[in-house]
Protein backbone atom coordinates (compact mmCIF):
# COMPACT_ATOMS: atom_id res chain seq x y z
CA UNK A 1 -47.87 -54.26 -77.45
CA UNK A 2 -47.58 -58.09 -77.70
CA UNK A 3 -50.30 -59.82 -79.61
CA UNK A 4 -51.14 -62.28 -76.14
CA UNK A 5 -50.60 -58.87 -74.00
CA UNK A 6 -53.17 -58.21 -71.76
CA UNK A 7 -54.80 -54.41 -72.33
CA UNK A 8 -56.93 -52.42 -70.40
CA UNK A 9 -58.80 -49.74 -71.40
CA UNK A 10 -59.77 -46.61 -67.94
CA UNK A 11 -62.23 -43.75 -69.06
CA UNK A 12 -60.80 -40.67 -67.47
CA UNK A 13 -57.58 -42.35 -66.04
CA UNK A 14 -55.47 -39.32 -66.26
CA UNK A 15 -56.09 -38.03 -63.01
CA UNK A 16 -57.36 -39.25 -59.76
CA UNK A 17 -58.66 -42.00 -59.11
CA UNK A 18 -58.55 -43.42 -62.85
CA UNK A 19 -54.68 -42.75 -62.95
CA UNK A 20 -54.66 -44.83 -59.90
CA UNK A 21 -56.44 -47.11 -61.37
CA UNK A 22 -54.59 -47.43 -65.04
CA UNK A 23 -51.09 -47.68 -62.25
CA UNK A 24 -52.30 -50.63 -60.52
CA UNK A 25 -53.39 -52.50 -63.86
CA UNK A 26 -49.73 -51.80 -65.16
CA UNK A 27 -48.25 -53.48 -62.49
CA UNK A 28 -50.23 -56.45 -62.77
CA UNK A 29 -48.47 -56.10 -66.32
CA UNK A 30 -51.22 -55.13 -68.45
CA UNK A 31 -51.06 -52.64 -71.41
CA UNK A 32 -52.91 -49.36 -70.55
CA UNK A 33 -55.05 -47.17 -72.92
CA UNK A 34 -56.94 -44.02 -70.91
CA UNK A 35 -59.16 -41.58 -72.09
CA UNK A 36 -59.26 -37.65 -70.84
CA UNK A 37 -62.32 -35.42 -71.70
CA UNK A 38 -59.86 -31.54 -72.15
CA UNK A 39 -56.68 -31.70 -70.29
CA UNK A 40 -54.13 -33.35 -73.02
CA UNK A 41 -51.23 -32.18 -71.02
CA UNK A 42 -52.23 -34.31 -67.81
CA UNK A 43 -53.07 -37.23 -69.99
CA UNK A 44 -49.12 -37.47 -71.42
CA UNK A 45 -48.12 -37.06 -67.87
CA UNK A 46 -50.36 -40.00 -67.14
CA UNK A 47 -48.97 -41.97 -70.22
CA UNK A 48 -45.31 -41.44 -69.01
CA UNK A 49 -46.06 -42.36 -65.87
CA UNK A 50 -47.46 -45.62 -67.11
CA UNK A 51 -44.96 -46.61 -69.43
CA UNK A 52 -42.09 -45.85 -66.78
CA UNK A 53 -43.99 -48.92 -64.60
CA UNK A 54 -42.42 -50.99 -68.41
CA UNK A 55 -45.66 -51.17 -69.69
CA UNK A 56 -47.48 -49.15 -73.27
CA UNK A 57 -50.13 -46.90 -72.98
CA UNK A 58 -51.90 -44.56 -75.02
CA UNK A 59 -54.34 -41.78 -74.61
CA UNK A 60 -57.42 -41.00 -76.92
CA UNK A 61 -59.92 -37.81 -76.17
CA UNK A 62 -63.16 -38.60 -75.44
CA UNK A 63 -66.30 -37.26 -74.17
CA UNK A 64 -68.44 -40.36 -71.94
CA UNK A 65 -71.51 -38.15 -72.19
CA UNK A 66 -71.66 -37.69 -75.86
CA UNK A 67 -72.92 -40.88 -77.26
CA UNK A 68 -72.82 -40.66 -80.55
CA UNK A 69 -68.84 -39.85 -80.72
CA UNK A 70 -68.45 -43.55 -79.51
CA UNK A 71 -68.07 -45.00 -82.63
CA UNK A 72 -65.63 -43.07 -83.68
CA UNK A 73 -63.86 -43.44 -80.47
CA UNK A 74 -63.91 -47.18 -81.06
CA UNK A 75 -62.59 -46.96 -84.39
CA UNK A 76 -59.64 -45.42 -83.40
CA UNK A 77 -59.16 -47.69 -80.53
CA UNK A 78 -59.52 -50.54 -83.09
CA UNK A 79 -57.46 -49.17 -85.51
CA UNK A 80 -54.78 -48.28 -82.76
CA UNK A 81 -54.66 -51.97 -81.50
CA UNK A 82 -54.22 -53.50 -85.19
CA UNK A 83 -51.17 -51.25 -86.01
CA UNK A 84 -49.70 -51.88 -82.40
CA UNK A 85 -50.90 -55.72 -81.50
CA UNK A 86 -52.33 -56.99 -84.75
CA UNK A 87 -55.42 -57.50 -83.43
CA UNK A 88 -58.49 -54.99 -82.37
CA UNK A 89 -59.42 -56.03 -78.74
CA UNK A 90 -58.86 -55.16 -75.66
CA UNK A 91 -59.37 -57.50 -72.36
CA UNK A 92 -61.06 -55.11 -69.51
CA UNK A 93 -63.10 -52.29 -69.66
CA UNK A 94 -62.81 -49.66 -66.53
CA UNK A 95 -65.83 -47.50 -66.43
CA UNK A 96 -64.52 -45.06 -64.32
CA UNK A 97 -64.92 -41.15 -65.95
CA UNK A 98 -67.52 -38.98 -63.76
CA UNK A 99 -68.03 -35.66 -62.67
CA UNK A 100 -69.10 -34.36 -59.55
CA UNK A 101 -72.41 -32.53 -58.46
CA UNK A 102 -73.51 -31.91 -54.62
CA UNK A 103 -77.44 -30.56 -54.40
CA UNK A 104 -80.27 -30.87 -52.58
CA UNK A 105 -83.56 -32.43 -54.18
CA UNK A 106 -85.06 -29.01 -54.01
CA UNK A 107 -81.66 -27.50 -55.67
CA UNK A 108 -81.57 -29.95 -58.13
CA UNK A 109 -81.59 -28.42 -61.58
CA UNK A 110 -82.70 -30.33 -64.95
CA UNK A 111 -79.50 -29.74 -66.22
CA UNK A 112 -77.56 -30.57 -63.59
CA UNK A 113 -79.57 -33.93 -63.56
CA UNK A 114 -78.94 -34.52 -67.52
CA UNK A 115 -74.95 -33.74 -67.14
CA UNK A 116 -75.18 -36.35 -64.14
CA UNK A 117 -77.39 -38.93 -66.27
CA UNK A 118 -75.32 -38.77 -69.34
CA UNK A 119 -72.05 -38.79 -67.68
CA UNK A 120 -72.84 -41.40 -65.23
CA UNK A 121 -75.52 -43.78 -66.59
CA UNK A 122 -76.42 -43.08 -70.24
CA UNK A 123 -72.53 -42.54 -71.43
CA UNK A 124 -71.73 -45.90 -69.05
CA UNK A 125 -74.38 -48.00 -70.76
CA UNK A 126 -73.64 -47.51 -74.27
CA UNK A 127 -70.31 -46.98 -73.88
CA UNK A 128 -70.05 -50.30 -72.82
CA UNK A 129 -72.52 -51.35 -75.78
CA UNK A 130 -70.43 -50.26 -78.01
CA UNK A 131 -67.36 -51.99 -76.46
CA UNK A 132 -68.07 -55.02 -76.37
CA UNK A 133 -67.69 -56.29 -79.95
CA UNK A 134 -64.01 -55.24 -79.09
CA UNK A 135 -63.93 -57.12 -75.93
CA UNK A 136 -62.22 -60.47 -75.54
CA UNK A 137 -63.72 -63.27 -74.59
CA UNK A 138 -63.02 -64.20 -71.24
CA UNK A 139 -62.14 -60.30 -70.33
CA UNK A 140 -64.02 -58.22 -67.41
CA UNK A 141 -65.94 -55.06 -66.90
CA UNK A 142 -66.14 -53.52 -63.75
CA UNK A 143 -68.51 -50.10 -63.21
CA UNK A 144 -67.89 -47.75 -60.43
CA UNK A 145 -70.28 -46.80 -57.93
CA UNK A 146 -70.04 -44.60 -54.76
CA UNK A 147 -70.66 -46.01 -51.15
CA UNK A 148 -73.54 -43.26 -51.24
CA UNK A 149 -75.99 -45.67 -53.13
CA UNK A 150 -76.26 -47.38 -49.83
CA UNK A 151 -76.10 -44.89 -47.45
CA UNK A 152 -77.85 -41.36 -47.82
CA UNK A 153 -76.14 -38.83 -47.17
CA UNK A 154 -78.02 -35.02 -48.23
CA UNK A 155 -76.93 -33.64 -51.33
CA UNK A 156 -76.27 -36.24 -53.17
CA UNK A 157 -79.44 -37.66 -54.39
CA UNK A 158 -79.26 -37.78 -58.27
CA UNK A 159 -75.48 -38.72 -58.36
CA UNK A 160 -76.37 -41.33 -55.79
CA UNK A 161 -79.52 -42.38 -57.69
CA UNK A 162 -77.33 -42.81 -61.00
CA UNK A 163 -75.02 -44.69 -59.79
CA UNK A 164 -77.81 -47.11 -58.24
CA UNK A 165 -78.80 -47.59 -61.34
CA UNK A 166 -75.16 -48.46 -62.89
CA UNK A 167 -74.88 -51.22 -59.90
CA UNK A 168 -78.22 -52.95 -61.18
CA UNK A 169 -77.22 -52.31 -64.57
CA UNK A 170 -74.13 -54.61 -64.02
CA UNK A 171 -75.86 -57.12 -62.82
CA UNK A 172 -77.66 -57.82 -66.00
CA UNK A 173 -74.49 -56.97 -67.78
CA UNK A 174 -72.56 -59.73 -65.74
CA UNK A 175 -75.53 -61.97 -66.72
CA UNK A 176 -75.37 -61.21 -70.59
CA UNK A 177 -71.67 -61.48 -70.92
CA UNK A 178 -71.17 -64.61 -68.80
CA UNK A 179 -71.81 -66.71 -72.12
CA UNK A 180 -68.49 -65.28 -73.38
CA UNK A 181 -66.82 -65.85 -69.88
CA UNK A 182 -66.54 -61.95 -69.36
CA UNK A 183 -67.05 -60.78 -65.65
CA UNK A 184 -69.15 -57.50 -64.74
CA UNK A 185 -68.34 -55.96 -61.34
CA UNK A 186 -68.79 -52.76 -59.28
CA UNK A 187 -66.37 -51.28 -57.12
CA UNK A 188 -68.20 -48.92 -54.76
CA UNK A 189 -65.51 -46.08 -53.09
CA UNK A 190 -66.12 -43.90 -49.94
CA UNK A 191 -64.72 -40.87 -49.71
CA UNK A 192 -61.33 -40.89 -51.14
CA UNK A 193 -58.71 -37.95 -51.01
CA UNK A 194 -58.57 -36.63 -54.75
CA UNK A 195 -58.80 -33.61 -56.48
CA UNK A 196 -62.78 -34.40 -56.50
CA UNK A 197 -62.51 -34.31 -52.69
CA UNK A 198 -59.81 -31.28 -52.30
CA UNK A 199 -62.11 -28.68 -50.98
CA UNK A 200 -63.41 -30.62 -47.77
CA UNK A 201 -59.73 -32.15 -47.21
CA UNK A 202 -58.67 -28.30 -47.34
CA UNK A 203 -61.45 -26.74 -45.99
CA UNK A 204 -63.37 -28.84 -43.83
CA UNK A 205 -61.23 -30.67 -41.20
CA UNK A 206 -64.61 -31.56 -38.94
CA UNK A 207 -65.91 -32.93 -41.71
CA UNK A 208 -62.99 -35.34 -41.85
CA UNK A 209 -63.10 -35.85 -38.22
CA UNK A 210 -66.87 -37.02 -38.74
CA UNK A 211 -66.00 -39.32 -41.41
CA UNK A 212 -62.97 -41.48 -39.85
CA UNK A 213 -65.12 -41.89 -36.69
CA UNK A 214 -68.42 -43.33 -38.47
CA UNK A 215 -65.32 -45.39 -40.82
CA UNK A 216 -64.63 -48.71 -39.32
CA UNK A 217 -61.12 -49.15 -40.15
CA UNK A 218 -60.66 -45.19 -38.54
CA UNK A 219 -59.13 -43.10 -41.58
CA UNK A 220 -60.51 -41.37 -44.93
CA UNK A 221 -59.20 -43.45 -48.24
CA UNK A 222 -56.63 -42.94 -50.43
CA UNK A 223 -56.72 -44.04 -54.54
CA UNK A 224 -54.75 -46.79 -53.91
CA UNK A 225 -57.63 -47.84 -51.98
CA UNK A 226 -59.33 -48.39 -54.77
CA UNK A 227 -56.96 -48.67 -57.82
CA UNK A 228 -56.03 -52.07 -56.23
CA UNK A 229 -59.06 -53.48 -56.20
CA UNK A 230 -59.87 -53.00 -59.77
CA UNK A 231 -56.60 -54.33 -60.59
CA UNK A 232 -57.37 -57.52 -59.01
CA UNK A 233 -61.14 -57.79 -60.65
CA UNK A 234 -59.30 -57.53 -63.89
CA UNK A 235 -56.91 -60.52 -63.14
CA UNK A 236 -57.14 -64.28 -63.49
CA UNK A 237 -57.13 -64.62 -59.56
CA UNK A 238 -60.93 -62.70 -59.62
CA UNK A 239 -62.05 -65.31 -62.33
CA UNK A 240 -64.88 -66.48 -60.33
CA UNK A 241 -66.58 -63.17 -59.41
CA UNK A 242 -69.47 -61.24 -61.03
CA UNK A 243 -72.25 -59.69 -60.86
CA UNK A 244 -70.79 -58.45 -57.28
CA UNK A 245 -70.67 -54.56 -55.76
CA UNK A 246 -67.03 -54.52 -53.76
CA UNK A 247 -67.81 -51.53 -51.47
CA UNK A 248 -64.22 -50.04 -50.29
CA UNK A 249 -64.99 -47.48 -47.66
CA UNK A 250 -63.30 -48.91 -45.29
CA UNK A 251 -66.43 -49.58 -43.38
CA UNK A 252 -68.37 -46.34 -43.75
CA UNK A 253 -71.88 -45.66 -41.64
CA UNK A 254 -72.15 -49.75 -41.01
């Protein structure tokens, strides 16, 4: 890693749509670090795959819902950078590691509501506390969301209802960094085909059916649906937005 190099740092970008992700900011030629929560094995696959695009990367273990291992995290991060780059920042932060949870209200469990919270809101906020002391000036955040925290759709009600409260969270992010010329986005997916989404794909053609005819644009979404517009909030040429939810759904339930 160059000392002026670009970096980007995508919480769980070994798989899915992170790996997507981490891709599409390689080819806009930045330097790649990704985290994985177990699988070690599909987080090398994800760093060769990276560095064949002619860019570094590097991938560190971490947890998003346990906050107190974030320090840590950072130090080695830090530590990382200053070997590699000679410095310890990095320019965009990709808040992308989540898990997945499908229950009614009724159904709900507390402890399926605290893995959701810490996962998706609590690990998100201070993750990105901690961060930003490590976070260039004039770098970008961007927070993903889900298409469901605008429209309802039964079963999703506390992931949903977390990641409403990540979209308003950004929005006082994006006005707390602006000082240091740092942009805070969301990108807001539909349904995407990923391992996440395997079992309806597999199992549940109608279901598919039903989505591409309430879809605008007439098909379910891919990751490089969404790995492309990240890559372009964390370039020069999105300078000028934040504080802004991108919904790509490709026109879902308008």
């Amino acid at each position: 890693m160059e000392s002026r190099q670009k970096i980007a740092l995508v919480t769980g970008g070994s798989r899915g749509l992170g790996k997507n992700m981490a891709m599409r900011l390689a080819e806009k030629g930045n330097d790649i670090i990704i985290t994985y929560k177990s699988n070690k094995a599909e987080a090398d696959n994800a760093v060769g795959d990276i560095k064949a695009l002619g860019r570094n990367a590097v991938a560190f273990q971490l947890d998003t819902a346990d906050i107190h291992s974030f320090d840590a995290f950072f130090g080695a991060v830090s530590t990382h950078l200053k070997e590699k780059t000679g410095h310890e920042r990095f320019d965009f932060l990709v808040n992308n590691a989540g898990i997945e949870s499908n229950a009614s209200i009724a159904d709900t469990t507390e402890e399926a509501f605290d893995a959701l919270l810490n996962v998706h809101f609590k690990g998100v906020y201070f993750l990105t506390q901690k961060a930003l002391p490590f976070l260039n000036d004039k770098g970008g955040i961007v927070n993903i969301s889900t298409g469901l925290a605008r429209f309802s759709t039964p079963g999703f009600a506390a992931y949903a209802s977390m990641k409403g409260a990540i979209e308003v969270f950004t929005r006082y992010l994006a006005k707390e960094v602006g000082p240091r010329g740092i942009n805070a986005n969301v990108v807001a997916p539909g349904i995407i085909q990923t391992d996440f989404t395997k079992h309806i794909f597999e199992h549940a053609p109608q279901a598919i059916q039903y989505i591409e005819a309430h879809t605008a644009l007439g098909r379910t979404g891919v990751p490089d649906d969404i790995g492309t517009v990240v890559a372009f909030l964390c370039s020069e040429d999105a300078r000028w937005i934040t504080a802004q939810r991108i919904e790509a759904s490709g026109g879902m339930f308008l």
